[in-house]
Protein backbone atom coordinates (compact mmCIF):
# COMPACT_ATOMS: atom_id res chain seq x y z
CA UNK A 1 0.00 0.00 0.00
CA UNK A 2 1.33 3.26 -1.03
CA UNK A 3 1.42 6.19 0.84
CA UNK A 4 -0.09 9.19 -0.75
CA UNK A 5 2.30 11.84 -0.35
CA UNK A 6 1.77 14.93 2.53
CA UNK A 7 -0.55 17.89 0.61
CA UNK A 8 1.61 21.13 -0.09
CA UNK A 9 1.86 23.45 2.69
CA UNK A 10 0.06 26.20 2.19
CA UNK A 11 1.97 30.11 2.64
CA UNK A 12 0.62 32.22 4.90
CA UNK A 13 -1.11 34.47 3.08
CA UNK A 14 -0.17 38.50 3.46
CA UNK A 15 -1.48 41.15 4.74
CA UNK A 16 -2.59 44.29 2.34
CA UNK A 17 0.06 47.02 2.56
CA UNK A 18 -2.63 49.02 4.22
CA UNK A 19 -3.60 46.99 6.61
CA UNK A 20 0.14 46.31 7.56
CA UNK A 21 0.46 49.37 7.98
CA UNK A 22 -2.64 50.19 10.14
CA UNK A 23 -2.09 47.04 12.36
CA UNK A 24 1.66 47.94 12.79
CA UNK A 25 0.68 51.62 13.55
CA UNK A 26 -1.37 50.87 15.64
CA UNK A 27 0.24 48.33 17.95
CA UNK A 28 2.59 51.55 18.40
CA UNK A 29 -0.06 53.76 19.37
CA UNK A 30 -1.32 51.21 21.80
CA UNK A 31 2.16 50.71 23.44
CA UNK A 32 2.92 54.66 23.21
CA UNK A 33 -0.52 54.93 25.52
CA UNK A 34 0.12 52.35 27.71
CA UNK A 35 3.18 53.77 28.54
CA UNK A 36 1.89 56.91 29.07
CA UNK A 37 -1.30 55.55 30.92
CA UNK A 38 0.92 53.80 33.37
CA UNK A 39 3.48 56.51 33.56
CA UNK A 40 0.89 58.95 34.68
CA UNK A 41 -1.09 56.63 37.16
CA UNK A 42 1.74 55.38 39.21
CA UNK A 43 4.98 56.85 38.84
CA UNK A 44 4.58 61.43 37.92
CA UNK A 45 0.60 61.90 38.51
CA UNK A 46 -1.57 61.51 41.58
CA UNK A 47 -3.11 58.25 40.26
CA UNK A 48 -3.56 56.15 42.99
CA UNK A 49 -5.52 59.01 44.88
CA UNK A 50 -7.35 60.37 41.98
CA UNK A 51 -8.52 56.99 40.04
CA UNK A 52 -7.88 55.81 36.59
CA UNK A 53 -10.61 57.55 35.00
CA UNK A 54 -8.45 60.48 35.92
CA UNK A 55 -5.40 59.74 34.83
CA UNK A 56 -7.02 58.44 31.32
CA UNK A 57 -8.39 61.96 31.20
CA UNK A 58 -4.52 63.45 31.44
CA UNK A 59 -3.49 61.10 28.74
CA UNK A 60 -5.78 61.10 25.86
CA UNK A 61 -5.44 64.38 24.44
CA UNK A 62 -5.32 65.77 21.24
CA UNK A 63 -1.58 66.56 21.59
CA UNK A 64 -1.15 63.09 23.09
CA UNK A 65 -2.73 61.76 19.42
CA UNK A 66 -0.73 63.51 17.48
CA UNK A 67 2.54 62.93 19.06
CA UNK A 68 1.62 58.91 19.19
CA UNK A 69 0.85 59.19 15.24
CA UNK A 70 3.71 61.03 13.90
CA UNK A 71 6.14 58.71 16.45
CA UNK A 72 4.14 55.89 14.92
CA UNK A 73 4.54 56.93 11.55
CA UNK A 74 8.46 57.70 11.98
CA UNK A 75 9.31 54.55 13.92
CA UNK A 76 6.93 52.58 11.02
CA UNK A 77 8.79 54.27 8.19
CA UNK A 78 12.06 53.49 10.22
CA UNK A 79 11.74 49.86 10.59
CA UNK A 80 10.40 49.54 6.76
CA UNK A 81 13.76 51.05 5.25
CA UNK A 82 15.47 48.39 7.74
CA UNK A 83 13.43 45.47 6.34
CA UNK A 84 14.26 46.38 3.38
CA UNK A 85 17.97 47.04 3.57
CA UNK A 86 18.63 44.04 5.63
């Protein structure tokens, strides 16, 4: 009896530029927050006294956005030219 030979692996399939780019974006929005979220409600603000809800309120700002966007964008743009040279 002949064994029928293992089917082809299948390669993952890829992502759409643009949604590599918004899930990669993203993730550093999401760690550039939670940085800042947990910078301001234990170590520099009066978290612990105060609540979360306050601290969130400190941190999500329109300054706040656009600083995590263009870091995102730059650290994106960054790592893309390294992917690509290396």
């Amino acid at each position: 009896m002949a064994a029928n030979p293992p089917p082809e692996r299948e390669s993952p399939r890829k992502l759409a530029p643009i949604s590599r780019i918004l899930i990669e974006v993203g993730f550093i929005v999401f760690l550039f927050y939670s940085n800042l979220l947990m910078g301001q409600y234990v170590v520099a603000g009066p978290g612990p006294s105060l609540g979360l809800l306050h601290a969130a309120r400190n941190v999500f700002t329109e300054a706040n956005l656009a600083i995590a966007v263009s870091s995102a964008l730059i650290g994106f743009l960054t790592f893309e030219c390294l992917r690509k040279r290396f």
